[in-house]
PDB file of N, CA and C in Angstrom:
ATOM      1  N   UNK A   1    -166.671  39.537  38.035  1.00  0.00           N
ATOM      2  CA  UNK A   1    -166.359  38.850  36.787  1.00  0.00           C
ATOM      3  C   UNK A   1    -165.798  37.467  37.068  1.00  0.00           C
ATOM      4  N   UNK A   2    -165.506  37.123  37.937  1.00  0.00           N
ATOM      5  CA  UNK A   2    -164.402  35.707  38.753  1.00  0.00           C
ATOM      6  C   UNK A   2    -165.571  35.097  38.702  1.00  0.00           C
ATOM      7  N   UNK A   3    -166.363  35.892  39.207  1.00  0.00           N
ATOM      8  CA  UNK A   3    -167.619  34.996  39.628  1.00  0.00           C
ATOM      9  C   UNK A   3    -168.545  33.983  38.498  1.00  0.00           C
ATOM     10  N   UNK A   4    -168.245  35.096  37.943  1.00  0.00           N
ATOM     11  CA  UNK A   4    -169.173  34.772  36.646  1.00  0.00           C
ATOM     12  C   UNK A   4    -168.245  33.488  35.781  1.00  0.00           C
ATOM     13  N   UNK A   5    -167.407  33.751  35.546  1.00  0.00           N
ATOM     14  CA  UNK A   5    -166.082  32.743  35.149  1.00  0.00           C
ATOM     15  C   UNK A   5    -166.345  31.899  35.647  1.00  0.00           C
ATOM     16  N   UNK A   6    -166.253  31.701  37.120  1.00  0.00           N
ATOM     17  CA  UNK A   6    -166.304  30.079  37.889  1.00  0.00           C
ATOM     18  C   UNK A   6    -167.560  29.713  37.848  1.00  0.00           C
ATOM     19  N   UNK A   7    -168.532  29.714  37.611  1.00  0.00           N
ATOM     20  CA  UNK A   7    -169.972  29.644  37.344  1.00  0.00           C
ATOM     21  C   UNK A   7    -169.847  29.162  35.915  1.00  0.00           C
ATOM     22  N   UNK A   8    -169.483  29.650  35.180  1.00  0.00           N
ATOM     23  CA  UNK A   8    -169.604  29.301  33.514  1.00  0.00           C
ATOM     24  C   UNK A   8    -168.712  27.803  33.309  1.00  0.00           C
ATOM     25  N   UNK A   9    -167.694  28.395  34.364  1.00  0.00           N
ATOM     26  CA  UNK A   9    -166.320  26.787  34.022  1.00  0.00           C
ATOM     27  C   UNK A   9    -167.394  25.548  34.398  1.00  0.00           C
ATOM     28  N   UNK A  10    -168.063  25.736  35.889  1.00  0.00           N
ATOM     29  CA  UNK A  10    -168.490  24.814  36.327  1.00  0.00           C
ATOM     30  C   UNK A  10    -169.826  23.787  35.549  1.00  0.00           C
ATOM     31  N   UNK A  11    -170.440  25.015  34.606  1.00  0.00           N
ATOM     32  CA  UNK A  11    -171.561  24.387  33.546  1.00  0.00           C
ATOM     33  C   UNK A  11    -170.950  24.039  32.722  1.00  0.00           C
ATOM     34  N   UNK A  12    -169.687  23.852  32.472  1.00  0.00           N
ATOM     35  CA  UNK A  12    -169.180  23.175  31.017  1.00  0.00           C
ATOM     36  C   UNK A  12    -168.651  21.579  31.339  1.00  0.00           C
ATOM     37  N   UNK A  13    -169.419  20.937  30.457  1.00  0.00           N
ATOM     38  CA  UNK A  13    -168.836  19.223  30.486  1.00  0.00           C
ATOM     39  C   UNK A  13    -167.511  18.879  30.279  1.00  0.00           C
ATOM     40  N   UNK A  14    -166.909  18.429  30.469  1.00  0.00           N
ATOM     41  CA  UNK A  14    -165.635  17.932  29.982  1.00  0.00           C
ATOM     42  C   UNK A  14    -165.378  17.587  28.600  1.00  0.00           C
ATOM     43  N   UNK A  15    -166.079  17.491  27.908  1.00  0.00           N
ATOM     44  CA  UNK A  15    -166.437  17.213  26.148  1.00  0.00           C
ATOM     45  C   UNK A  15    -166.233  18.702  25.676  1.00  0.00           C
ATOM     46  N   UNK A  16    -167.451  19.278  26.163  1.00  0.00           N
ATOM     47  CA  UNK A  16    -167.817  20.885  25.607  1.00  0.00           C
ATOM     48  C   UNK A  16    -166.135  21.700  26.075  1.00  0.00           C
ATOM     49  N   UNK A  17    -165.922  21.651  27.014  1.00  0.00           N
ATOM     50  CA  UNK A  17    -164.697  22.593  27.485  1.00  0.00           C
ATOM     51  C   UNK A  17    -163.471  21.610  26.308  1.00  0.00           C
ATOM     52  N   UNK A  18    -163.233  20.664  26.193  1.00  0.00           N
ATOM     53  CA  UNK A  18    -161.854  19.811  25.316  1.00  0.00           C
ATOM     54  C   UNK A  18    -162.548  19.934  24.145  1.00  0.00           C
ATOM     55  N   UNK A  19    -163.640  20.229  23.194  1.00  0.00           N
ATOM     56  CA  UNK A  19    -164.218  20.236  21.572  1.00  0.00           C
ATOM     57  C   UNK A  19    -163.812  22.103  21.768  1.00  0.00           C
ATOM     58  N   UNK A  20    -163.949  23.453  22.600  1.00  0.00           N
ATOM     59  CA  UNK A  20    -164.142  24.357  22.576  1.00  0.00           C
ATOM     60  C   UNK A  20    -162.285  24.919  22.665  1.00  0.00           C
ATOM     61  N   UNK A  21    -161.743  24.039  23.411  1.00  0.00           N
ATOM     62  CA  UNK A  21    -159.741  24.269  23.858  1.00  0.00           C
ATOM     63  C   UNK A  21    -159.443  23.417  22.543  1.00  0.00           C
ATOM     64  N   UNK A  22    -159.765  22.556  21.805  1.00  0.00           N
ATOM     65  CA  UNK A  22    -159.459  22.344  20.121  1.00  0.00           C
ATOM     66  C   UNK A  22    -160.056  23.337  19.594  1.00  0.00           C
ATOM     67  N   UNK A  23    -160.670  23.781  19.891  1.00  0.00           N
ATOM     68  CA  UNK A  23    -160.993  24.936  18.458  1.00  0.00           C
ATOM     69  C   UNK A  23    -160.340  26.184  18.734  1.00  0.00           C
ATOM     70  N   UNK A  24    -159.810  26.538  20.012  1.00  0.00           N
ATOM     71  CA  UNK A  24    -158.840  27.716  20.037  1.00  0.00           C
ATOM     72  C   UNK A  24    -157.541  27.478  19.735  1.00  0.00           C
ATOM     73  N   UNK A  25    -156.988  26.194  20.249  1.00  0.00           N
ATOM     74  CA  UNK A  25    -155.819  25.785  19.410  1.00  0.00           C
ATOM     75  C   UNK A  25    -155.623  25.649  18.324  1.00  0.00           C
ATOM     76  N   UNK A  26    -156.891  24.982  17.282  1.00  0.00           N
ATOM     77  CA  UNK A  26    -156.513  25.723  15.932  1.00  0.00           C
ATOM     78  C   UNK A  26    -156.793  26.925  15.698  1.00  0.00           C
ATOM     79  N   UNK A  27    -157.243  27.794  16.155  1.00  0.00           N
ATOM     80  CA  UNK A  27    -157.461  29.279  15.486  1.00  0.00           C
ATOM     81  C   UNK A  27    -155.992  29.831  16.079  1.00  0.00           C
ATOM     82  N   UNK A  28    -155.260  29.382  16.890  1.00  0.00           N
ATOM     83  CA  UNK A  28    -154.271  30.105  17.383  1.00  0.00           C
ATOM     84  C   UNK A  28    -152.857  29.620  16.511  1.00  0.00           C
ATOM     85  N   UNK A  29    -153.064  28.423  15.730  1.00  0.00           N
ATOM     86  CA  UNK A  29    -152.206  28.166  15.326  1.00  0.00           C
ATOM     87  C   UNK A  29    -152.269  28.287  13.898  1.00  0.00           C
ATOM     88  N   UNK A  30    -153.357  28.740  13.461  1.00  0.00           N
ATOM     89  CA  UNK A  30    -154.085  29.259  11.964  1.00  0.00           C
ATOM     90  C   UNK A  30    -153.107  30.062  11.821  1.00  0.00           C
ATOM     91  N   UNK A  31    -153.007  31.513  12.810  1.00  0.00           N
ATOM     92  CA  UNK A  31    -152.578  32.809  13.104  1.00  0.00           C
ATOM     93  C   UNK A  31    -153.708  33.818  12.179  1.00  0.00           C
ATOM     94  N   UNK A  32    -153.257  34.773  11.613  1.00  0.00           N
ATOM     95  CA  UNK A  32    -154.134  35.948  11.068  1.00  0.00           C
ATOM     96  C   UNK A  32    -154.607  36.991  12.461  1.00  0.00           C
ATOM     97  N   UNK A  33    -154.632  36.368  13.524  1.00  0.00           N
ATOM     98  CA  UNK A  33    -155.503  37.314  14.625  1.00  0.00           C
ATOM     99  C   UNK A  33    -154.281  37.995  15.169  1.00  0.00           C
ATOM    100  N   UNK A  34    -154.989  39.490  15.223  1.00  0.00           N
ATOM    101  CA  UNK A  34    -154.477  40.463  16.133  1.00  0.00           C
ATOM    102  C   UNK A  34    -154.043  40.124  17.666  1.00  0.00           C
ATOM    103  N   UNK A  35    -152.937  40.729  18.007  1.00  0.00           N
ATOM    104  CA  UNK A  35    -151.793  40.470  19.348  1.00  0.00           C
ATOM    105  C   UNK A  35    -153.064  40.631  20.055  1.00  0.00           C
ATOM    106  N   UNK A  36    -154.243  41.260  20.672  1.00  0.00           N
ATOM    107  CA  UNK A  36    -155.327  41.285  21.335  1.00  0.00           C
ATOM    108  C   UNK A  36    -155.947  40.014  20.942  1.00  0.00           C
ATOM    109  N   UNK A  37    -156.322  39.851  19.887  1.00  0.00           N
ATOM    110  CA  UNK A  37    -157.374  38.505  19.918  1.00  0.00           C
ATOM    111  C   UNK A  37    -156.402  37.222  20.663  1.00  0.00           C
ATOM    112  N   UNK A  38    -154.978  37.119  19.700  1.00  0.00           N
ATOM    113  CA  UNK A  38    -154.359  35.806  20.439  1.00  0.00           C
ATOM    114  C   UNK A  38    -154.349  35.736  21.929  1.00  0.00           C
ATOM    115  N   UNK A  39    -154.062  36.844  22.431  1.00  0.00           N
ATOM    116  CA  UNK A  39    -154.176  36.858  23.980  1.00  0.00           C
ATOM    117  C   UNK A  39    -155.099  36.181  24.619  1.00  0.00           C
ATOM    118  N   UNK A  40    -156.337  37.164  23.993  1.00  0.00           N
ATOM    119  CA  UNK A  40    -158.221  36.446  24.410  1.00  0.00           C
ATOM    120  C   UNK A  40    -158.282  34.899  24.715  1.00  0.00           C
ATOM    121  N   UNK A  41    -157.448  34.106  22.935  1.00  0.00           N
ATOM    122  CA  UNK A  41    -157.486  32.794  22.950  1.00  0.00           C
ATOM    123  C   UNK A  41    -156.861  31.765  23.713  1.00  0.00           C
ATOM    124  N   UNK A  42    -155.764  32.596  23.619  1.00  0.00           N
ATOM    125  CA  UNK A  42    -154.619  32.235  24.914  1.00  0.00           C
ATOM    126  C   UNK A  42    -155.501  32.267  26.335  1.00  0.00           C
ATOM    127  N   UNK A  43    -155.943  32.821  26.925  1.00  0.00           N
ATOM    128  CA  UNK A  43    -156.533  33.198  28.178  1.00  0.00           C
ATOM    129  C   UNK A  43    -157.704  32.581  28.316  1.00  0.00           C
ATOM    130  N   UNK A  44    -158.508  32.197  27.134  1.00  0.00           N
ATOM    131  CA  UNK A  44    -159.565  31.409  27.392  1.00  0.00           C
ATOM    132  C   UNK A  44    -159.130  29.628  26.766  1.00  0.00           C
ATOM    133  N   UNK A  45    -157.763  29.568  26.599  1.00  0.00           N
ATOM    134  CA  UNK A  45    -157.819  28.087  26.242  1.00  0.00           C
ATOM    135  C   UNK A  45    -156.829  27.365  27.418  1.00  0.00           C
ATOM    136  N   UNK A  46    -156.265  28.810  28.398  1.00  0.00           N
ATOM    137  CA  UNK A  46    -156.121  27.964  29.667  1.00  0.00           C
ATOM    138  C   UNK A  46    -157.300  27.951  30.531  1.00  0.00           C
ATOM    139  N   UNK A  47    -158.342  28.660  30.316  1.00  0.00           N
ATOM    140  CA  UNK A  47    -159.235  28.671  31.538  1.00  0.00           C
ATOM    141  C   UNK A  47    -159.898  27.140  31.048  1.00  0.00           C
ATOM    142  N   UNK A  48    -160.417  27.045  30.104  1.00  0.00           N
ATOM    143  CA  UNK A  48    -160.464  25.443  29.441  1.00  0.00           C
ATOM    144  C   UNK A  48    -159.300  24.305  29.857  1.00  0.00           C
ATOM    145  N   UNK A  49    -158.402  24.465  29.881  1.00  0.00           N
ATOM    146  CA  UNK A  49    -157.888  23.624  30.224  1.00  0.00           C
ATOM    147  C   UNK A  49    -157.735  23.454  31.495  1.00  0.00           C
ATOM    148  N   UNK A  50    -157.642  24.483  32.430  1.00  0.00           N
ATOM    149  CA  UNK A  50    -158.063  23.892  33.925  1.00  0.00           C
ATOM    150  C   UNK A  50    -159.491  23.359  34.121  1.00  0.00           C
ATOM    151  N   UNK A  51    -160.647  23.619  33.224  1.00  0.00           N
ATOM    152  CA  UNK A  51    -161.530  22.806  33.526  1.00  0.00           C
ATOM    153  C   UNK A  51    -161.666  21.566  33.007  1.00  0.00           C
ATOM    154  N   UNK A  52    -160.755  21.612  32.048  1.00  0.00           N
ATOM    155  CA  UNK A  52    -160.516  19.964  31.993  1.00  0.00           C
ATOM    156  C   UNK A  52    -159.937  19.036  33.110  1.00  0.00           C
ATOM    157  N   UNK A  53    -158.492  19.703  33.106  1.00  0.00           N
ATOM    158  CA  UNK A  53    -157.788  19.171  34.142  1.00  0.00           C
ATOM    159  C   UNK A  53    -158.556  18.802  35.958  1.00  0.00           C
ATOM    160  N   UNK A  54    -159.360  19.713  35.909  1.00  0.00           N
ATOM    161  CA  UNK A  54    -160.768  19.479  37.102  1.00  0.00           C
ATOM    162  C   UNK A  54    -161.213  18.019  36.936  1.00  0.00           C
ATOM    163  N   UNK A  55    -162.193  17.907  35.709  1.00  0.00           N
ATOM    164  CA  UNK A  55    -163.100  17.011  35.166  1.00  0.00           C
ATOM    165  C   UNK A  55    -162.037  15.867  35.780  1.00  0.00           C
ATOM    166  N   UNK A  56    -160.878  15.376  34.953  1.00  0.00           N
ATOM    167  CA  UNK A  56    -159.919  14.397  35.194  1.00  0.00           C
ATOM    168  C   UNK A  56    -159.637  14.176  36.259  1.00  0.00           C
ATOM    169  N   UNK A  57    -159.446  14.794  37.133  1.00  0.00           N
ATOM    170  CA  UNK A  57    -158.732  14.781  38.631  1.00  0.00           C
ATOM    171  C   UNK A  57    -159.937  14.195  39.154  1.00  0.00           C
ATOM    172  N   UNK A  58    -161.531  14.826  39.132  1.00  0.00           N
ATOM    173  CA  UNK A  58    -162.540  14.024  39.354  1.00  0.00           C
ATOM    174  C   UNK A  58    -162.790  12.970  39.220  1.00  0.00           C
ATOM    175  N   UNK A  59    -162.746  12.409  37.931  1.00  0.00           N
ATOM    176  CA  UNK A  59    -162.943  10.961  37.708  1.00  0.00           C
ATOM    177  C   UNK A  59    -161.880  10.661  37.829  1.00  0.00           C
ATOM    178  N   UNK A  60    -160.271  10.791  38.037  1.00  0.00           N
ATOM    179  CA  UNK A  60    -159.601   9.527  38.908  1.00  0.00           C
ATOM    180  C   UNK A  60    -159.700   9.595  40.367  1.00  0.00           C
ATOM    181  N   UNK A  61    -159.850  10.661  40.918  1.00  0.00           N
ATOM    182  CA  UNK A  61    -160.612  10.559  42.320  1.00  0.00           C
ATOM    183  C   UNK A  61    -161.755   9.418  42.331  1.00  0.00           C
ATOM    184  N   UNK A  62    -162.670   9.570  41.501  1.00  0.00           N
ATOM    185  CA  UNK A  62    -163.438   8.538  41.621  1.00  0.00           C
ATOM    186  C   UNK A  62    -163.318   7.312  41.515  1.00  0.00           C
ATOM    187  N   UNK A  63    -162.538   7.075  40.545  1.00  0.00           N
ATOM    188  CA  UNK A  63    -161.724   5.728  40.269  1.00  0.00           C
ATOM    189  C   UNK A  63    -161.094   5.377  41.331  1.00  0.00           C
ATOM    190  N   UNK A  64    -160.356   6.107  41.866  1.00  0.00           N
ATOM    191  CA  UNK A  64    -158.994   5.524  43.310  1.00  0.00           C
ATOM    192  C   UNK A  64    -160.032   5.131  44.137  1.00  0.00           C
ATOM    193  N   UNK A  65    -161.343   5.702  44.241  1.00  0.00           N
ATOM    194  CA  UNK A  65    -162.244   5.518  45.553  1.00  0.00           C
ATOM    195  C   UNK A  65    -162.654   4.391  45.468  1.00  0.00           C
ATOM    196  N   UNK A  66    -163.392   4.233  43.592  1.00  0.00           N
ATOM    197  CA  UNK A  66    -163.979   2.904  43.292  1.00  0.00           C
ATOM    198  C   UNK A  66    -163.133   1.592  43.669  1.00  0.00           C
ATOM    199  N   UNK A  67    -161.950   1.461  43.223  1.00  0.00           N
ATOM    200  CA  UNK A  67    -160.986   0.711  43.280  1.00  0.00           C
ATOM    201  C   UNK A  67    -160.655   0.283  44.720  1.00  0.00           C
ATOM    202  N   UNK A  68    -160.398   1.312  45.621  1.00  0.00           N
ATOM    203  CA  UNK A  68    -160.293   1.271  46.752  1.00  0.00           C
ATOM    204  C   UNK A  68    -160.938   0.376  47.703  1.00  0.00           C
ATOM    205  N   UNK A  69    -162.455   0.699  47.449  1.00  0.00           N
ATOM    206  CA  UNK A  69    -163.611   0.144  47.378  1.00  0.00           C
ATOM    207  C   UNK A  69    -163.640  -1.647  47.572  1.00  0.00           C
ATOM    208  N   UNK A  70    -163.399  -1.984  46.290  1.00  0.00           N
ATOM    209  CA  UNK A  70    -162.855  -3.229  45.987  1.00  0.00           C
ATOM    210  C   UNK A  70    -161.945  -3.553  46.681  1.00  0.00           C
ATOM    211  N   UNK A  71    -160.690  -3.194  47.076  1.00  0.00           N
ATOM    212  CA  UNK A  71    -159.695  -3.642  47.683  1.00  0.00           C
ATOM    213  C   UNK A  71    -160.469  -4.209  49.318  1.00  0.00           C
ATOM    214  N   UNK A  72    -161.122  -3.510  49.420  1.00  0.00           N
ATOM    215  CA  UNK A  72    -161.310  -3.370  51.012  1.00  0.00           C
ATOM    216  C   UNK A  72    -162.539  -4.662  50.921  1.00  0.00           C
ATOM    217  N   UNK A  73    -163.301  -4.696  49.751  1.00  0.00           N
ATOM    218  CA  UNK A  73    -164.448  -5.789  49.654  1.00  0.00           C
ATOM    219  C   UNK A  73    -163.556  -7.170  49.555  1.00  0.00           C
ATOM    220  N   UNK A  74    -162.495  -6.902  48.949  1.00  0.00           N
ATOM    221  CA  UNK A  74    -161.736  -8.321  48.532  1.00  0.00           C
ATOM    222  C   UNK A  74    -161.468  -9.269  50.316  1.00  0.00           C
ATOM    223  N   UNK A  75    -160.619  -8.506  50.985  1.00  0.00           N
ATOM    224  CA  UNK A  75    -160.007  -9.165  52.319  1.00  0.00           C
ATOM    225  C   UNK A  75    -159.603 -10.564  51.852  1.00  0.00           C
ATOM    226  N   UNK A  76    -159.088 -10.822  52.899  1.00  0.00           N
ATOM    227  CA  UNK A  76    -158.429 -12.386  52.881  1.00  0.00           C
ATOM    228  C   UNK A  76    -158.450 -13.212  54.055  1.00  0.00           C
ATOM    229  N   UNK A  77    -159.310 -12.842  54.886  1.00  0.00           N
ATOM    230  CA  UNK A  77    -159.354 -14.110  56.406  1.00  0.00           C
ATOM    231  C   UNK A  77    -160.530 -14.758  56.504  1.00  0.00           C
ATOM    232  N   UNK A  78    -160.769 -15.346  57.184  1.00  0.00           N
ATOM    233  CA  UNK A  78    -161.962 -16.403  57.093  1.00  0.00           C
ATOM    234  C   UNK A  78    -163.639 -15.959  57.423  1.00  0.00           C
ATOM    235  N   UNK A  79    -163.464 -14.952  57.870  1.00  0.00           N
ATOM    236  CA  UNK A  79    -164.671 -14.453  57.591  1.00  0.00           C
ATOM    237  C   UNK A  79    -165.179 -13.970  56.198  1.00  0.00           C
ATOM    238  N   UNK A  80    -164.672 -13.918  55.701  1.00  0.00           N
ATOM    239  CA  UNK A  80    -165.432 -14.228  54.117  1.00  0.00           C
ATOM    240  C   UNK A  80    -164.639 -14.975  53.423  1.00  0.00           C
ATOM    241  N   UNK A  81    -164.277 -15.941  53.959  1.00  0.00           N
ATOM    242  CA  UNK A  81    -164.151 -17.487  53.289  1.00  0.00           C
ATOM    243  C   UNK A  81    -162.874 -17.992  52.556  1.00  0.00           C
ATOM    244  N   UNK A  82    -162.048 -16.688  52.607  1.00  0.00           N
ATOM    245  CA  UNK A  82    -160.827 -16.646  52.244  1.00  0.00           C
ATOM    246  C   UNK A  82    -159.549 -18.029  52.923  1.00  0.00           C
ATOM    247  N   UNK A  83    -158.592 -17.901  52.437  1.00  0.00           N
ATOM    248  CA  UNK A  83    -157.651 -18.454  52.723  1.00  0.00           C
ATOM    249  C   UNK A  83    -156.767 -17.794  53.926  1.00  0.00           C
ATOM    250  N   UNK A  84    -156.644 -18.529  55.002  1.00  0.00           N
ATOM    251  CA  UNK A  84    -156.043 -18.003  56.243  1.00  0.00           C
ATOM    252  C   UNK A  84    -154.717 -18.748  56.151  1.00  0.00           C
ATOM    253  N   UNK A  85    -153.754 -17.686  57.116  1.00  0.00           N
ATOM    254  CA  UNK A  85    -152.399 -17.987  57.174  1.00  0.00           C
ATOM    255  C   UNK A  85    -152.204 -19.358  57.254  1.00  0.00           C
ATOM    256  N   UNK A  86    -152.853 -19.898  58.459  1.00  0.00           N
ATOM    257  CA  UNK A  86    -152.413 -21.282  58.701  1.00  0.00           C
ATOM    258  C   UNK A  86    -152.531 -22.373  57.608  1.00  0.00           C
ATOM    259  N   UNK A  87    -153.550 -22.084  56.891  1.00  0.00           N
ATOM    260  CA  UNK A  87    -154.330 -22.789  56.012  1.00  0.00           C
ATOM    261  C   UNK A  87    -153.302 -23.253  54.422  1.00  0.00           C
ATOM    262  N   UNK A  88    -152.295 -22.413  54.327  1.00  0.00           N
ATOM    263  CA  UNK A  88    -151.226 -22.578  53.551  1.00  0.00           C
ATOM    264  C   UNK A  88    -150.267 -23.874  53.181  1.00  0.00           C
ATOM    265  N   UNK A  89    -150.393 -24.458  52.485  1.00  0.00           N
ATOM    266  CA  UNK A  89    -149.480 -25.986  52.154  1.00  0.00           C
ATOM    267  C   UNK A  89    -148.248 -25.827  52.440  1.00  0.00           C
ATOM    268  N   UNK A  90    -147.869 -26.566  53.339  1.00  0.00           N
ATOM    269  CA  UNK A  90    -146.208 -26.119  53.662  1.00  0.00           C
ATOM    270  C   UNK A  90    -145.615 -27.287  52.176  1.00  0.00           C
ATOM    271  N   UNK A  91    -144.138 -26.379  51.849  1.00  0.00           N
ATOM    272  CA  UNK A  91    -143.891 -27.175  51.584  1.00  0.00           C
ATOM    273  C   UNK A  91    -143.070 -28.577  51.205  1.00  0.00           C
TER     274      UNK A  91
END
């Protein structure tokens, strides 16, 4: 059954899993449902929310990399044309 769970988390978009964890948060906060159903909702609106929290951690992983990226393209010595220590206006 784990199995099947982590398989299902992994086909859900980050949209579909955060539109599906709003709709259990309002049914949970509606109330009317039986101590069994709230549980269900409860239990499936954290498994949603760790696949959100996934999705996110992904794309700022990706971001720190992208960024990173850049930092390392930027440099500052004269091989790509930059401004070198010496090169500084005293003043």
């Amino acid at each position: 059954m784990a199995d099947q769970d982590t398989a299902e988390q992994d086909t859900l978009g980050y949209e579909q899993a955060r539109d599906e964890l709003i709709d259990v948060v309002r049914r949970l906060e509606a109330g009317g449902s039986t101590l069994e159903e709230s549980l269900a909702l409860w239990e499936r609106g954290e498994e949603l929310a760790r696949v959100c929290r996934r999705w996110l951690d992904g794309a700022r992983a990706r971001l720190d990399a992208a960024l990173a990226g850049q930092d390392g393209e930027k440099g500052t010595g004269a091989e790509d044309g930059g401004p070198n220590e010496g090169d500084a206006p005293s003043p």
